[in-house]
PDB file of N, CA and C in Angstrom:
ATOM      1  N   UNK A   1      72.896  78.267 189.070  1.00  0.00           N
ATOM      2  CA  UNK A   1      73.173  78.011 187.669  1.00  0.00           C
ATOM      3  C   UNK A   1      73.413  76.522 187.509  1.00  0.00           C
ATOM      4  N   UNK A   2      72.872  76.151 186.182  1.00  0.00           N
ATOM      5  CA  UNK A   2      73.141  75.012 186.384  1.00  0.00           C
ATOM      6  C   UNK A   2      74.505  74.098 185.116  1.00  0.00           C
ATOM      7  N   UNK A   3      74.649  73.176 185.273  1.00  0.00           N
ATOM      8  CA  UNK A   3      75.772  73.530 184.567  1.00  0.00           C
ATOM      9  C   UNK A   3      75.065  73.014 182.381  1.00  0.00           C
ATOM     10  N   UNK A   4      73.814  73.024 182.753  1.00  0.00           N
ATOM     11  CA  UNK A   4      73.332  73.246 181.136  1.00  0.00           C
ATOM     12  C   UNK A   4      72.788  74.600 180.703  1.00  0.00           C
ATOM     13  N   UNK A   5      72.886  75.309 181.554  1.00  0.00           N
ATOM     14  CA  UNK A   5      73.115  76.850 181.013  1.00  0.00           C
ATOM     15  C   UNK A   5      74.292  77.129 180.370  1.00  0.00           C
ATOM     16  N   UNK A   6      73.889  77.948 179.220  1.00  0.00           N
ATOM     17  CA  UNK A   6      74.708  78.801 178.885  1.00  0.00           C
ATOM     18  C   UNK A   6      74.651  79.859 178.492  1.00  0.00           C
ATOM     19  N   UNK A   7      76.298  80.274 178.211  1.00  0.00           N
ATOM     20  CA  UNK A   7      76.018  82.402 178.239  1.00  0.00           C
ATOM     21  C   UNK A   7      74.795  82.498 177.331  1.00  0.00           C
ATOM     22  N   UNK A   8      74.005  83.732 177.668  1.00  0.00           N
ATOM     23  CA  UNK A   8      73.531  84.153 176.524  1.00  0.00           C
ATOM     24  C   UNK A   8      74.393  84.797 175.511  1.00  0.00           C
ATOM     25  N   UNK A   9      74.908  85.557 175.523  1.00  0.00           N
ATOM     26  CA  UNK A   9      75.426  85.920 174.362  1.00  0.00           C
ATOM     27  C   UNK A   9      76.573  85.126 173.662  1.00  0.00           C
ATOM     28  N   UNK A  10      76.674  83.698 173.962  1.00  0.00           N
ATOM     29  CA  UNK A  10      77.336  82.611 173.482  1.00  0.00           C
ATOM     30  C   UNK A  10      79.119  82.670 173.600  1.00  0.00           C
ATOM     31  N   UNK A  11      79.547  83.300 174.986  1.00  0.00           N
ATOM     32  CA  UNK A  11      81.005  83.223 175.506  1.00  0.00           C
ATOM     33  C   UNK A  11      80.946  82.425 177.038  1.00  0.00           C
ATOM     34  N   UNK A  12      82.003  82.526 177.357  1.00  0.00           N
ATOM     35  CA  UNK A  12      82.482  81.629 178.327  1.00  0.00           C
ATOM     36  C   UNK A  12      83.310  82.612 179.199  1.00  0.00           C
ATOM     37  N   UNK A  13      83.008  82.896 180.433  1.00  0.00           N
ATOM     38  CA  UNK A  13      84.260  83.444 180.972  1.00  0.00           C
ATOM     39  C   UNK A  13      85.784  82.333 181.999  1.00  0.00           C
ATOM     40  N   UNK A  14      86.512  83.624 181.102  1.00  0.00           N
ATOM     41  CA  UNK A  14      87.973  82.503 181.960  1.00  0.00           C
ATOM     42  C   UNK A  14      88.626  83.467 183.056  1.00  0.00           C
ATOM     43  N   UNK A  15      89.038  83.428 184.402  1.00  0.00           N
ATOM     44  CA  UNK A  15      88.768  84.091 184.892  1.00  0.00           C
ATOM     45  C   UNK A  15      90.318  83.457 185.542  1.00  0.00           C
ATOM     46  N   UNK A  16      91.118  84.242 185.901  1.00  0.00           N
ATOM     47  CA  UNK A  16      92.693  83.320 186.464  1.00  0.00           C
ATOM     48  C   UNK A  16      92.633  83.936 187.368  1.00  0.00           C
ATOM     49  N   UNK A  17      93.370  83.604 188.712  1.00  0.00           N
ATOM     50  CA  UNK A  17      93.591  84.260 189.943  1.00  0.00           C
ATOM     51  C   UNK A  17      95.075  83.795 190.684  1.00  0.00           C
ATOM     52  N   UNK A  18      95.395  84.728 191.207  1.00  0.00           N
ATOM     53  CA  UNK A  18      97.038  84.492 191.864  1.00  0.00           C
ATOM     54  C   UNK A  18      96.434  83.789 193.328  1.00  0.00           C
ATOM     55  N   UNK A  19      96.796  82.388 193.737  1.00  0.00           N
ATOM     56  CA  UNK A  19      96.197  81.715 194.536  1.00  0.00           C
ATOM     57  C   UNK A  19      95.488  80.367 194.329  1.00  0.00           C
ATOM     58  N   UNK A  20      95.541  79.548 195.205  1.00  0.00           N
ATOM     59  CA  UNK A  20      94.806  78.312 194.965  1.00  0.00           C
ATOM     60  C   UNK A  20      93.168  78.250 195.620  1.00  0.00           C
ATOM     61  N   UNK A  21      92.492  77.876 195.316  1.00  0.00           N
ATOM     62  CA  UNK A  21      90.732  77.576 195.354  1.00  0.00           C
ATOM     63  C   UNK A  21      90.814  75.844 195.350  1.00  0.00           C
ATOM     64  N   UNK A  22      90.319  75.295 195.802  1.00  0.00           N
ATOM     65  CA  UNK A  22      89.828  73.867 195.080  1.00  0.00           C
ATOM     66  C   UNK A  22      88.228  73.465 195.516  1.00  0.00           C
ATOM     67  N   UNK A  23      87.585  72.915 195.018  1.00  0.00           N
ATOM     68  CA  UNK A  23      86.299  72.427 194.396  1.00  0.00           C
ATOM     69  C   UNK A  23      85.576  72.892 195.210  1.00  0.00           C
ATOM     70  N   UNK A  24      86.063  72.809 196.876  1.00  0.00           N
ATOM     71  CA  UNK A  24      84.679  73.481 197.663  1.00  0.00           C
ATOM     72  C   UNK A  24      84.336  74.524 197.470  1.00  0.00           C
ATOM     73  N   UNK A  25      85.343  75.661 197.119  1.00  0.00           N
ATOM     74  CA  UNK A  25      84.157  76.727 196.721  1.00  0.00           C
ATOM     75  C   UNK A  25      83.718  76.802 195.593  1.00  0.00           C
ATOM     76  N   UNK A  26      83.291  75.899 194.829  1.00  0.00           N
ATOM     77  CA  UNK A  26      82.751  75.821 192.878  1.00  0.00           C
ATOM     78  C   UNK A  26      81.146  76.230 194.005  1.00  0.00           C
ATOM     79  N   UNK A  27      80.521  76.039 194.799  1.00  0.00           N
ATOM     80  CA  UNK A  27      79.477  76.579 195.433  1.00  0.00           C
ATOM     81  C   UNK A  27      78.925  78.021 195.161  1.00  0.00           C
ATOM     82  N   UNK A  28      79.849  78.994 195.954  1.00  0.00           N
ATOM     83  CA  UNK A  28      80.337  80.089 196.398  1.00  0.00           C
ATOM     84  C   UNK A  28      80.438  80.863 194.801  1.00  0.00           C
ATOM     85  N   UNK A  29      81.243  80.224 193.458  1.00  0.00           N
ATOM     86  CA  UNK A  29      81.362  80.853 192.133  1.00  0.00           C
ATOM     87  C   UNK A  29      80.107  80.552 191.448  1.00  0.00           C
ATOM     88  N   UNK A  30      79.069  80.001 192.266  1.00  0.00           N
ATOM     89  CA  UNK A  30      77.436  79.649 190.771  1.00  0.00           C
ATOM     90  C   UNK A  30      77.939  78.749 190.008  1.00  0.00           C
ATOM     91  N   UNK A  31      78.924  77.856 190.995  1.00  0.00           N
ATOM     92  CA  UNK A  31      78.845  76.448 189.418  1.00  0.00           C
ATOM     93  C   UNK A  31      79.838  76.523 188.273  1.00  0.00           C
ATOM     94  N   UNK A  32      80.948  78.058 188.543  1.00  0.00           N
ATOM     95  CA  UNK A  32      82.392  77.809 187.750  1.00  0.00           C
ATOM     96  C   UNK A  32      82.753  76.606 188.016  1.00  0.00           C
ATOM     97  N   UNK A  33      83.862  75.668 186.820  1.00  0.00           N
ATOM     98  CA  UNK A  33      84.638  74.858 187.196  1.00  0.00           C
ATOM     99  C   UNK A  33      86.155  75.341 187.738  1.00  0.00           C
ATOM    100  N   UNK A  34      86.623  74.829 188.631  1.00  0.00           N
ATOM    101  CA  UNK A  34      87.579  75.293 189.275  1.00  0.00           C
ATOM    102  C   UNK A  34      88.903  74.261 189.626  1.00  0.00           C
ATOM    103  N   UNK A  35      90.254  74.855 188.976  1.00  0.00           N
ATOM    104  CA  UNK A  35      91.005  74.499 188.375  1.00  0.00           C
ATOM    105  C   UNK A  35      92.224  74.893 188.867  1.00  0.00           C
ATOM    106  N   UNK A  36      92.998  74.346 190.171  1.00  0.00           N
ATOM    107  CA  UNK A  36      94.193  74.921 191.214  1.00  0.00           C
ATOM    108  C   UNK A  36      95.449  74.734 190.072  1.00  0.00           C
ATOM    109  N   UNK A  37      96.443  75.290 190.131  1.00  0.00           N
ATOM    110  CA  UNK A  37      97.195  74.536 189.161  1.00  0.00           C
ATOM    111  C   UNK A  37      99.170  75.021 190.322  1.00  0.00           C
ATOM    112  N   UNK A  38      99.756  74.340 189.937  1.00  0.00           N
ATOM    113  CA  UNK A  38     100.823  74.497 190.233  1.00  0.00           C
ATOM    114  C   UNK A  38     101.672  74.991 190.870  1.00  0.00           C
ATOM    115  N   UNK A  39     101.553  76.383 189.752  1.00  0.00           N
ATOM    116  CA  UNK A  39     101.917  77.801 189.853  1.00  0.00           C
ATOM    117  C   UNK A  39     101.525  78.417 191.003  1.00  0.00           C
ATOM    118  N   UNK A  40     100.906  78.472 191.140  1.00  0.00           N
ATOM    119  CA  UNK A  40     100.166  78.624 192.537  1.00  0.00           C
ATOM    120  C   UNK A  40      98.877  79.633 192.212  1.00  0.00           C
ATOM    121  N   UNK A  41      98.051  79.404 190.591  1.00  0.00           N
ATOM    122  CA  UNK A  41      97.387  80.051 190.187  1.00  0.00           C
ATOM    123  C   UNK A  41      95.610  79.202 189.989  1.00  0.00           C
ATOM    124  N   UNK A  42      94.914  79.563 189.850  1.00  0.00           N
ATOM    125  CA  UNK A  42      93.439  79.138 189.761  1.00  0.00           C
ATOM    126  C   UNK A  42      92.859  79.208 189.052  1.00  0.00           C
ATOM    127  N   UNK A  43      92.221  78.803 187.662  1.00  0.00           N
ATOM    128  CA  UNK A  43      91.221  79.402 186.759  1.00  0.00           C
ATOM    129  C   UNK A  43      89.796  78.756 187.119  1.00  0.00           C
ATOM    130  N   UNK A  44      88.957  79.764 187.027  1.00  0.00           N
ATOM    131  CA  UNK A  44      87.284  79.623 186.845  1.00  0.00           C
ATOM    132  C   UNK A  44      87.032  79.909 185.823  1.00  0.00           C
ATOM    133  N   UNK A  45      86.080  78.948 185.514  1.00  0.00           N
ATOM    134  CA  UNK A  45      85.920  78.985 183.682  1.00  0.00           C
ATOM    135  C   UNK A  45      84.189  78.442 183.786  1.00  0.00           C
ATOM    136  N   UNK A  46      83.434  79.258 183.120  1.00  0.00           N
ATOM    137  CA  UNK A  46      82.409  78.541 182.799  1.00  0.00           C
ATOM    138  C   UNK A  46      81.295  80.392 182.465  1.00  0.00           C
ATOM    139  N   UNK A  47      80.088  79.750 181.932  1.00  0.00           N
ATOM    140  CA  UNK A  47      79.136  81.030 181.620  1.00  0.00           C
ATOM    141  C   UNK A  47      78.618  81.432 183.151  1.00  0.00           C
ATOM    142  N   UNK A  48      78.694  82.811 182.942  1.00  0.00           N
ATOM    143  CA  UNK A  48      78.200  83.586 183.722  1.00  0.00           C
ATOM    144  C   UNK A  48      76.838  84.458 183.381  1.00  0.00           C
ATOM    145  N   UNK A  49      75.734  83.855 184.740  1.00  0.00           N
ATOM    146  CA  UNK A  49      74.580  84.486 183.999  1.00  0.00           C
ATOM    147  C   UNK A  49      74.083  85.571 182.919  1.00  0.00           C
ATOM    148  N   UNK A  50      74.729  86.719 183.338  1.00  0.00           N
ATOM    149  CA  UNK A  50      74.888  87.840 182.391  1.00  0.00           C
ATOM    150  C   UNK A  50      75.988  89.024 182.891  1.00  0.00           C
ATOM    151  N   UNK A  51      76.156  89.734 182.571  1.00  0.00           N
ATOM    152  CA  UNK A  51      76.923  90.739 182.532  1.00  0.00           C
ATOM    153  C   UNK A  51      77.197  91.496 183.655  1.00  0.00           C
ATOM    154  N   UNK A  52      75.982  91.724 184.281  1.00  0.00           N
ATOM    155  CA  UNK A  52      76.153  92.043 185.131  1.00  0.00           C
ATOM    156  C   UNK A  52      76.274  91.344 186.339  1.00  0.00           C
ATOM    157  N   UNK A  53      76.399  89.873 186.369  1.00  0.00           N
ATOM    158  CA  UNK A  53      76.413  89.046 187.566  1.00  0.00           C
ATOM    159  C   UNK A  53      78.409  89.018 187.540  1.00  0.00           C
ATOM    160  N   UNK A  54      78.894  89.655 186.669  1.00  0.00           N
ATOM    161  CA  UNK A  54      80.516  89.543 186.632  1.00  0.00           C
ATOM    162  C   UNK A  54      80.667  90.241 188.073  1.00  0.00           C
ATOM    163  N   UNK A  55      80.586  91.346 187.968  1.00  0.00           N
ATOM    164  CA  UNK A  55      81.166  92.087 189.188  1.00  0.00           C
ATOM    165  C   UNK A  55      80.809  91.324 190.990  1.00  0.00           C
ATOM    166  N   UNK A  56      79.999  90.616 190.832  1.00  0.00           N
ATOM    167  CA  UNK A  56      79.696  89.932 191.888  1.00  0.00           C
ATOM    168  C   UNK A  56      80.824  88.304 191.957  1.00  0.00           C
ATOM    169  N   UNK A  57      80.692  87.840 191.012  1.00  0.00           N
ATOM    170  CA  UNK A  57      81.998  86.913 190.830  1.00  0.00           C
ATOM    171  C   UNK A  57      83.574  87.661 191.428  1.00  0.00           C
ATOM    172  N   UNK A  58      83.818  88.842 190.521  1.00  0.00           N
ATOM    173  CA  UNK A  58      84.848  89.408 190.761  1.00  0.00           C
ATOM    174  C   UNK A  58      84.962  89.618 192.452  1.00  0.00           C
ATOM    175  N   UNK A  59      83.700  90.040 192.851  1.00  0.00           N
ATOM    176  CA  UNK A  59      83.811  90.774 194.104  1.00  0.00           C
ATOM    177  C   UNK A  59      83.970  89.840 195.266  1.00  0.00           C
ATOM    178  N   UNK A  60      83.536  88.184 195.080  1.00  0.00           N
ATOM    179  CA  UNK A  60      83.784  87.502 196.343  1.00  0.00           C
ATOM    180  C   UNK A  60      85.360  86.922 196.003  1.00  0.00           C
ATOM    181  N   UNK A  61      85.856  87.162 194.577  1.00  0.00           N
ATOM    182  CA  UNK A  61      87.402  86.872 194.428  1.00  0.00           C
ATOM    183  C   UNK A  61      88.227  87.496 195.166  1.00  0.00           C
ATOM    184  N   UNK A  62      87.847  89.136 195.490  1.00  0.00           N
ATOM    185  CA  UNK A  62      88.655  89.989 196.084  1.00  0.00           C
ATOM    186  C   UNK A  62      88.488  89.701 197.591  1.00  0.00           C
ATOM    187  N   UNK A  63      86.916  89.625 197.877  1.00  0.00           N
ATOM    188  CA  UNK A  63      86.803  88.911 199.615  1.00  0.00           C
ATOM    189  C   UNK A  63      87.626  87.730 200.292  1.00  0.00           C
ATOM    190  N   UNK A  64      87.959  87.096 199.490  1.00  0.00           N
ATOM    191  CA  UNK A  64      88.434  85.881 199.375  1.00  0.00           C
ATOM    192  C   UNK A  64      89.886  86.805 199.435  1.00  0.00           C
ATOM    193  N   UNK A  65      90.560  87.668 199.096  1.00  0.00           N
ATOM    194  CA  UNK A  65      92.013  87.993 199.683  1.00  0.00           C
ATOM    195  C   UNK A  65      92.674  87.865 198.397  1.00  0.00           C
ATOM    196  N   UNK A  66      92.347  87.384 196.844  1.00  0.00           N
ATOM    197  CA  UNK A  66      92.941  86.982 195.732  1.00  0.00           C
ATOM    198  C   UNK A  66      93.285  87.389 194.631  1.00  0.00           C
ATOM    199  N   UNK A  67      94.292  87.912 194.091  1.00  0.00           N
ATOM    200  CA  UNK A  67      94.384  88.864 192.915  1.00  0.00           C
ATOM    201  C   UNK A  67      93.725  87.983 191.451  1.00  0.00           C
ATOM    202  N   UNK A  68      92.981  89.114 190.783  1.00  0.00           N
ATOM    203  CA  UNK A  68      92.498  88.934 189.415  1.00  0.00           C
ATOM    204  C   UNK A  68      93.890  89.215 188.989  1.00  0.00           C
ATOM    205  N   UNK A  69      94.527  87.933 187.728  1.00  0.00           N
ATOM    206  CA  UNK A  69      95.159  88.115 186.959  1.00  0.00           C
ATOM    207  C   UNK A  69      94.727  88.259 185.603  1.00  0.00           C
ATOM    208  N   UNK A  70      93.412  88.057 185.356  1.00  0.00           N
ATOM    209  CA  UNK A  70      92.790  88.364 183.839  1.00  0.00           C
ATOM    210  C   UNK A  70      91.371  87.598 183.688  1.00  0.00           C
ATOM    211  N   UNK A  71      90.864  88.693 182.943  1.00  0.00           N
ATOM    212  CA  UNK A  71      89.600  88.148 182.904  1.00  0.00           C
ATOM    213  C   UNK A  71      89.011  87.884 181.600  1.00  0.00           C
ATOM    214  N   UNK A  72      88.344  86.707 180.821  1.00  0.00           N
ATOM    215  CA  UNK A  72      88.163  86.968 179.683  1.00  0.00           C
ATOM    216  C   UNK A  72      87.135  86.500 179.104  1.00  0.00           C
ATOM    217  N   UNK A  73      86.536  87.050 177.899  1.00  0.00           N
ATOM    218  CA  UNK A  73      85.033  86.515 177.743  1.00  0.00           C
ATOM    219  C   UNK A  73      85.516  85.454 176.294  1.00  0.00           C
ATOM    220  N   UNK A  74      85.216  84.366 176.077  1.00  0.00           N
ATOM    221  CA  UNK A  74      85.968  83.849 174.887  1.00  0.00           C
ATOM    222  C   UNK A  74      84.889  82.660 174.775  1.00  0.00           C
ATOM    223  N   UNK A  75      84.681  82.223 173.721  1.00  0.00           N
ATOM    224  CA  UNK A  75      84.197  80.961 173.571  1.00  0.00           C
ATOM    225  C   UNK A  75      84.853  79.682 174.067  1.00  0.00           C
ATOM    226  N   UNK A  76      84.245  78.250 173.717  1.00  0.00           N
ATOM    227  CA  UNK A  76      85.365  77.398 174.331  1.00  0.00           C
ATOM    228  C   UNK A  76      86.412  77.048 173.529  1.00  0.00           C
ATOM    229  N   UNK A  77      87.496  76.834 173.959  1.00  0.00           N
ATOM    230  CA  UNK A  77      88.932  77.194 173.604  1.00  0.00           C
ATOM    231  C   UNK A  77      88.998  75.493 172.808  1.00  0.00           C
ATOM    232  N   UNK A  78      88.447  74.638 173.304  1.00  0.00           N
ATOM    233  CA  UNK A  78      88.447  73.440 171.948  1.00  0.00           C
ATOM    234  C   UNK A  78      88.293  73.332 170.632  1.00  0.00           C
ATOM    235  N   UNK A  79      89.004  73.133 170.056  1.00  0.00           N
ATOM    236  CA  UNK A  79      88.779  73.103 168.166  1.00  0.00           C
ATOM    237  C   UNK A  79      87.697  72.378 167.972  1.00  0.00           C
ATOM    238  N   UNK A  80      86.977  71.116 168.513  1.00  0.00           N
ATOM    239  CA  UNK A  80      86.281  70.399 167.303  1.00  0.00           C
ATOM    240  C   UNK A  80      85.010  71.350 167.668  1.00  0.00           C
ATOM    241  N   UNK A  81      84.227  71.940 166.873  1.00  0.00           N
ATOM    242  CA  UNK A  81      83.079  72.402 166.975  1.00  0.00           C
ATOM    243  C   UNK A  81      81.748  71.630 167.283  1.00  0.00           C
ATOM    244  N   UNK A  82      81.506  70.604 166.935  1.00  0.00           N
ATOM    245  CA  UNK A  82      80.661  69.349 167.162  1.00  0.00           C
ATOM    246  C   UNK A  82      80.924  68.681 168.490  1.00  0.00           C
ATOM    247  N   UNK A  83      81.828  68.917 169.345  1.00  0.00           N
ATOM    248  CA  UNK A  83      81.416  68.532 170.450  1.00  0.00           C
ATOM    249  C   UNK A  83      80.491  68.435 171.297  1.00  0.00           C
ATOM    250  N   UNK A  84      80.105  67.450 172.053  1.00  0.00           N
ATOM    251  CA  UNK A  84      78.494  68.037 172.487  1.00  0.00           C
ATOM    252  C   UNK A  84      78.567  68.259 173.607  1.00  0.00           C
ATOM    253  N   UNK A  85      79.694  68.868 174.255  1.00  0.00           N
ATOM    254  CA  UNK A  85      79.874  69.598 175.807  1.00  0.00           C
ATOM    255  C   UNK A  85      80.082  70.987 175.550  1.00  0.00           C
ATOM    256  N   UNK A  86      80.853  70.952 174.453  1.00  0.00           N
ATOM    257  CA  UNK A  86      81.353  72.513 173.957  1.00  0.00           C
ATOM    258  C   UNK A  86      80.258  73.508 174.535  1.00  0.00           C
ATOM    259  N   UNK A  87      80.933  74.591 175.275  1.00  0.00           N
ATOM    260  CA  UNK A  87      80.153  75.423 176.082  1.00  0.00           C
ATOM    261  C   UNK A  87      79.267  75.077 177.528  1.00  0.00           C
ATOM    262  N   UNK A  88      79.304  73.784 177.586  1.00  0.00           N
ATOM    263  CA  UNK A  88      78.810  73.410 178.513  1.00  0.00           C
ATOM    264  C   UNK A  88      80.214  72.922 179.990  1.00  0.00           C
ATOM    265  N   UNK A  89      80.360  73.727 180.552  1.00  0.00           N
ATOM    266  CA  UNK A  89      81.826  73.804 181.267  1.00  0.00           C
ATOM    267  C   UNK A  89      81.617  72.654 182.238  1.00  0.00           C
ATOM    268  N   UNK A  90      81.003  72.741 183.186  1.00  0.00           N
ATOM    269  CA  UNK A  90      80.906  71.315 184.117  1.00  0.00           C
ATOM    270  C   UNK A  90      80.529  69.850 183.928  1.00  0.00           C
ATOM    271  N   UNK A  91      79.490  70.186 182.638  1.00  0.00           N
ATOM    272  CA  UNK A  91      79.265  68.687 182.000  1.00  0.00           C
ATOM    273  C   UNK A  91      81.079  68.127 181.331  1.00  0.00           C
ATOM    274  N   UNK A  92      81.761  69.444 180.584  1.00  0.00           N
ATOM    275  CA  UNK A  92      82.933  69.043 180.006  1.00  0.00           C
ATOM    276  C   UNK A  92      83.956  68.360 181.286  1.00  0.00           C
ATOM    277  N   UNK A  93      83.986  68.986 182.387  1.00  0.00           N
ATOM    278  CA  UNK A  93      84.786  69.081 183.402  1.00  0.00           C
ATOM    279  C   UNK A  93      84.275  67.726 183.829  1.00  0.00           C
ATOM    280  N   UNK A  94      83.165  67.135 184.458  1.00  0.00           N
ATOM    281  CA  UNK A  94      82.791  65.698 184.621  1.00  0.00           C
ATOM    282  C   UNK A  94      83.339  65.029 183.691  1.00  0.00           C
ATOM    283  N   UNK A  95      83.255  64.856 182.789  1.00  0.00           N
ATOM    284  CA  UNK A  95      83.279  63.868 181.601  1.00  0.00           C
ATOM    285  C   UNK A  95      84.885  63.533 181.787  1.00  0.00           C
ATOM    286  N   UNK A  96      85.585  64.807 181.891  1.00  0.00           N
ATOM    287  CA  UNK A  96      87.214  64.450 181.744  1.00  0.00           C
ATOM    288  C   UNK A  96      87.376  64.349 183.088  1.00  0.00           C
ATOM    289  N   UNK A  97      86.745  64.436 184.241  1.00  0.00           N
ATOM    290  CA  UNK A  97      87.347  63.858 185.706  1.00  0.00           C
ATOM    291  C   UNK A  97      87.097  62.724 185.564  1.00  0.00           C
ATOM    292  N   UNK A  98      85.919  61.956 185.218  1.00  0.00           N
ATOM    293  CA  UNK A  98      85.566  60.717 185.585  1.00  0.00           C
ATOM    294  C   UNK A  98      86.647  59.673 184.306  1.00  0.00           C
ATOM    295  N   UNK A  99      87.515  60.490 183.362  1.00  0.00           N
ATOM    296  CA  UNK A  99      88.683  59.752 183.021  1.00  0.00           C
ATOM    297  C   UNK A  99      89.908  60.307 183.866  1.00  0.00           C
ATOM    298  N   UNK A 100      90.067  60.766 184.392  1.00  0.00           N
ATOM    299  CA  UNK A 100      91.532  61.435 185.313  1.00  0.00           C
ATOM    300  C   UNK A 100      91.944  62.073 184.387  1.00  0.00           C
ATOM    301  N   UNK A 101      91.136  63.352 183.633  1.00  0.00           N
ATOM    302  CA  UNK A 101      92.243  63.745 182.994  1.00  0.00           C
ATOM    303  C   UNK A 101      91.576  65.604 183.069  1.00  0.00           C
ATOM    304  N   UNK A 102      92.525  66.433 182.676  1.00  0.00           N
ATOM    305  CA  UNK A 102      91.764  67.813 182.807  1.00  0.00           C
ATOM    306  C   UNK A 102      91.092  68.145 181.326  1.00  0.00           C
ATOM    307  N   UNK A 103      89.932  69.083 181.728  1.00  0.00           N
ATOM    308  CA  UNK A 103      89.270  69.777 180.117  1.00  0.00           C
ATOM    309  C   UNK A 103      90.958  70.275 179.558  1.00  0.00           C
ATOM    310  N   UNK A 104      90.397  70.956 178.165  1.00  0.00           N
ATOM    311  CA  UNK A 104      91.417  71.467 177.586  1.00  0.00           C
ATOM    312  C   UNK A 104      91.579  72.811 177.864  1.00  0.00           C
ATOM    313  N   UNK A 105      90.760  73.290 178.449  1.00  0.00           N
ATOM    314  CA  UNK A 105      90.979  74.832 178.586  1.00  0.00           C
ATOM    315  C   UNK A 105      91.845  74.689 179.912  1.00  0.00           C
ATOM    316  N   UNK A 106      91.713  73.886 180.537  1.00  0.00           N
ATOM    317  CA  UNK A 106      92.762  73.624 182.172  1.00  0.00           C
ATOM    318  C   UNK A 106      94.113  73.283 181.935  1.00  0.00           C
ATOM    319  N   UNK A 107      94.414  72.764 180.602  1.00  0.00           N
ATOM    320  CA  UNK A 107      95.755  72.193 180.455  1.00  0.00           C
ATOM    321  C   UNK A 107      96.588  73.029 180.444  1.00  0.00           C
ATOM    322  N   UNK A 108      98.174  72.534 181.086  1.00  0.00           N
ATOM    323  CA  UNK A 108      98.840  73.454 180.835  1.00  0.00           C
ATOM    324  C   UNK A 108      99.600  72.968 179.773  1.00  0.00           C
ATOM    325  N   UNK A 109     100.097  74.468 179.319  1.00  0.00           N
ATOM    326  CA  UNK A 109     101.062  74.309 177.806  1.00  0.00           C
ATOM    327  C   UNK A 109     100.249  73.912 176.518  1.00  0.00           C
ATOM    328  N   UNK A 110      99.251  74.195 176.625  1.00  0.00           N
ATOM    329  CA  UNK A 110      98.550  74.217 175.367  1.00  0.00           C
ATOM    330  C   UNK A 110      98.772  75.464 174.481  1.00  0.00           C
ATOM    331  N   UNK A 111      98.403  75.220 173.382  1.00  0.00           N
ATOM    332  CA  UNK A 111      98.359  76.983 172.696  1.00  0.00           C
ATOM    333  C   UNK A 111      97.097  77.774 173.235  1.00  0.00           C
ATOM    334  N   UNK A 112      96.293  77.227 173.919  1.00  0.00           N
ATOM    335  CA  UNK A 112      94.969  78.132 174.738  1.00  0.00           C
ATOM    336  C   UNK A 112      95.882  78.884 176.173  1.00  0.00           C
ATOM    337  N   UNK A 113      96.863  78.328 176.635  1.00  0.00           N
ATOM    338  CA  UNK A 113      97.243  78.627 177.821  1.00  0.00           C
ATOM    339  C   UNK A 113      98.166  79.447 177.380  1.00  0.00           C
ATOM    340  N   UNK A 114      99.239  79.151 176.459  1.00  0.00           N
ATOM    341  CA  UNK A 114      99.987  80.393 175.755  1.00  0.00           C
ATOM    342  C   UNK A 114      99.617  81.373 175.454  1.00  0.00           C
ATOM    343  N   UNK A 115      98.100  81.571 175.073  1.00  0.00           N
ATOM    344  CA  UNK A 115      97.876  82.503 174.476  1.00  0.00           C
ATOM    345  C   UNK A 115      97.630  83.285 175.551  1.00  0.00           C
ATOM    346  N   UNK A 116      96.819  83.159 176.515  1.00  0.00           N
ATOM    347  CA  UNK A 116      96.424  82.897 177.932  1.00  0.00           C
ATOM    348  C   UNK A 116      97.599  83.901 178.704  1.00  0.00           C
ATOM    349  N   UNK A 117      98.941  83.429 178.723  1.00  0.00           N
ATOM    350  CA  UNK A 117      99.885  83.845 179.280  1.00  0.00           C
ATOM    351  C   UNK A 117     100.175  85.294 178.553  1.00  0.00           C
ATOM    352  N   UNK A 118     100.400  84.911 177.273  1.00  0.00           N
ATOM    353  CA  UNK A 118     100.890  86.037 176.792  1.00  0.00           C
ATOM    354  C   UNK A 118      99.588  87.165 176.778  1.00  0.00           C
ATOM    355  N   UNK A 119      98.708  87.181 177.162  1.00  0.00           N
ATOM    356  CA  UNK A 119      97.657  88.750 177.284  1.00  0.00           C
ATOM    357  C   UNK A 119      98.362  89.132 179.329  1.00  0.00           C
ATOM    358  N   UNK A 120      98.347  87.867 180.149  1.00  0.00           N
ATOM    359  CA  UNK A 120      99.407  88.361 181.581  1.00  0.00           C
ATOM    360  C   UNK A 120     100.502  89.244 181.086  1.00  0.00           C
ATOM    361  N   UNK A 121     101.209  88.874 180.213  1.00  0.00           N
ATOM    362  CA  UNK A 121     102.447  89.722 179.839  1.00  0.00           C
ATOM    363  C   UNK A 121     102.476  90.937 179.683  1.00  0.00           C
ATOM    364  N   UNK A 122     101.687  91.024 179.320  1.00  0.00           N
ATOM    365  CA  UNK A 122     100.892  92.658 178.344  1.00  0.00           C
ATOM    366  C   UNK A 122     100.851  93.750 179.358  1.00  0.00           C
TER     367      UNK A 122
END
């Protein structure tokens, strides 16, 4: 996949995991961006070929030893609509590494990550 694909049916999956990942395996996920954070949690975020290529994502998460904490199909979580990365997850993810800073769907304490938290709660 490359990272100017996108979903067909025009979502994004966000995909959190109990555990840390960092960049070497963005390989291994088809080109998710991959996002260690703190907590000691992980999000993969980006389009997934189709529908049925989920369960194969899911399935090297579980090989890998790592609990799914939620999985979700959502558009991109940025307000301005005119962006010209919007939906495009690794072009977005370059653009804000090569300033040191994370996309917005990676941030923590945003209202995307709140919202984020509160469906964990549930």
């Amino acid at each position: 996949m490359t990272g100017e694909q996108r979903f067909v049916e025009g979502g994004i999956y966000h995909i959190r995991v109990k555990g840390n990942l960092d960049e070497k395996w963005a390989d291994r996920f088809d080109g998710l961006v991959i996002a260690s954070r703190a907590s000691g949690e992980t999000l993969l975020t980006g389009p997934v070929v189709d529908r049925a290529a989920l369960p194969g994502v899911l399935g090297k998460i579980r090989d890998l030893g790592l609990s799914v904490l939620f999985v979700i199909q959502a558009d991109c979580p940025f307000s301005k609509k005119n962006c010209p990365r919007r939906g495009h997850c690794q072009a977005c993810a370059a653009h804000h590494g090569d300033k040191g800073k994370l996309p917005y769907c990676f941030r923590e304490k945003t209202k995307w990550d709140r919202r984020c938290a509160a469906l964990v709660a549930k």
